[in-house]
Protein backbone atom coordinates (compact mmCIF):
# COMPACT_ATOMS: atom_id res chain seq x y z
CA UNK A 1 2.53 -7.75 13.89
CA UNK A 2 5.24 -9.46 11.66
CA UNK A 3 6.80 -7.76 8.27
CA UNK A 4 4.20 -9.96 6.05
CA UNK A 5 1.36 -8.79 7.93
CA UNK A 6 2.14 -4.83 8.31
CA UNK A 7 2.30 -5.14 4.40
CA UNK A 8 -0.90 -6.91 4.09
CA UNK A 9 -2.44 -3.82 6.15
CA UNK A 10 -0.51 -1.27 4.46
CA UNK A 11 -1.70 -2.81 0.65
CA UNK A 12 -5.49 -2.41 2.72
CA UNK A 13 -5.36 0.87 3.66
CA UNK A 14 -3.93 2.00 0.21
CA UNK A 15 -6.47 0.09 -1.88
CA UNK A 16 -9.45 1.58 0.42
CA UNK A 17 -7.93 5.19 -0.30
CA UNK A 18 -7.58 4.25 -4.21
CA UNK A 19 -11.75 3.71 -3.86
CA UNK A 20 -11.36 7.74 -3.84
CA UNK A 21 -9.71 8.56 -7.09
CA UNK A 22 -11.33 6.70 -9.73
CA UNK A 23 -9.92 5.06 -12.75
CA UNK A 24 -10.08 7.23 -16.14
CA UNK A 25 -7.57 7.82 -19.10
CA UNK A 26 -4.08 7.11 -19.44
CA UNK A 27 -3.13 10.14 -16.81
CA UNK A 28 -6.38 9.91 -14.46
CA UNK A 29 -4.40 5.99 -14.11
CA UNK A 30 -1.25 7.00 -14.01
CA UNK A 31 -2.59 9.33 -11.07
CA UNK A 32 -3.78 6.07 -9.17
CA UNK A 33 -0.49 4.17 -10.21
CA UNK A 34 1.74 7.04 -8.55
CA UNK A 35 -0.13 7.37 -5.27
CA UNK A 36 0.02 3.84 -4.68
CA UNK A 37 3.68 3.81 -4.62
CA UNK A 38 3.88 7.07 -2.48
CA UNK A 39 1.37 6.23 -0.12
CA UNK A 40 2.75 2.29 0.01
CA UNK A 41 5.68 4.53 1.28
CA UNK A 42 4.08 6.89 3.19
CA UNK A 43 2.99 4.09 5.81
CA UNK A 44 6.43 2.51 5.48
CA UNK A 45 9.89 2.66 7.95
CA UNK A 46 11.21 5.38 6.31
CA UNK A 47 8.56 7.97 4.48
CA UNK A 48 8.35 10.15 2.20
CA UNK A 49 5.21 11.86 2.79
CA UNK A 50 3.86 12.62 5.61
CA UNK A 51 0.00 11.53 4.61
CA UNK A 52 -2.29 11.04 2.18
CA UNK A 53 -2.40 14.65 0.66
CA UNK A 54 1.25 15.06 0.28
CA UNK A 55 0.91 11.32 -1.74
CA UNK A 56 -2.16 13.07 -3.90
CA UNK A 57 -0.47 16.38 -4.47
CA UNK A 58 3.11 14.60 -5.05
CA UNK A 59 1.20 12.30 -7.58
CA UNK A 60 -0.86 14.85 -9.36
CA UNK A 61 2.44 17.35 -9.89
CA UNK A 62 4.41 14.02 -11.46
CA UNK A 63 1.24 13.37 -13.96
CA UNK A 64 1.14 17.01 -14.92
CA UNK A 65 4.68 16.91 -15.93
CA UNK A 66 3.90 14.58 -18.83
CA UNK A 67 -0.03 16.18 -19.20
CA UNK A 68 0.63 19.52 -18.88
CA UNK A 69 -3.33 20.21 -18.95
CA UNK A 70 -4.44 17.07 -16.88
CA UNK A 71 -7.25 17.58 -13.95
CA UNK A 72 -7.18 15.45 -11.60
CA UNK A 73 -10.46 13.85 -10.56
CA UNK A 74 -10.37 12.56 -6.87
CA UNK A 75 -12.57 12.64 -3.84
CA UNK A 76 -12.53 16.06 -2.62
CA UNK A 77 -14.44 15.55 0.48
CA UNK A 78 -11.81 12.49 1.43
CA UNK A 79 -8.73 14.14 0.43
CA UNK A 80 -8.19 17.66 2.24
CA UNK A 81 -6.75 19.82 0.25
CA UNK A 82 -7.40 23.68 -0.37
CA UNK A 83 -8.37 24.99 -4.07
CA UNK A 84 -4.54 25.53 -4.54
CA UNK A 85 -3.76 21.63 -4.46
CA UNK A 86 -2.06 22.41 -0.77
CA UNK A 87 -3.34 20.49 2.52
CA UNK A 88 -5.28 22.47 4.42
């Protein structure tokens, strides 16, 4: 699989996963917006994180910097993570 191609998958995979945490308000988007970029790295040469949790949970404590009160709405049944926010 050439360069063009692995990105073509990697934009899939990502977009299927943002099916999972739905659009909302400015911080529910800004959610989405941040996960794409960590999980675009996740799947990259060099990542990050090392799956789609640590994307969520990295994404969700960079929103609640600037919303202190925000609650995140995503798939719970698709993203595994324990009551604390932590993988399980």
């Amino acid at each position: 699989m050439n360069g063009v191609q692995k990105l073509k998958e990697i934009r899939r995979i990502v977009k299927e996963e943002l099916k999972h945490i739905p659009r909302g308000d400015e911080a529910q988007n800004m959610l989405r917006m941040i996960y794409w970029n960590a999980r675009l790295n996740s799947l990259g040469k060099k990542p990050k994180f090392k799956n789609k949790e640590e994307c969520l949970k990295y994404a969700i404590k960079v929103v609640q910097e600037t919303y202190p009160g925000f609650s995140p709405q995503y798939d719970k049944e698709f993203f595994e993570l324990d009551d604390t926010g932590d993988s399980k």
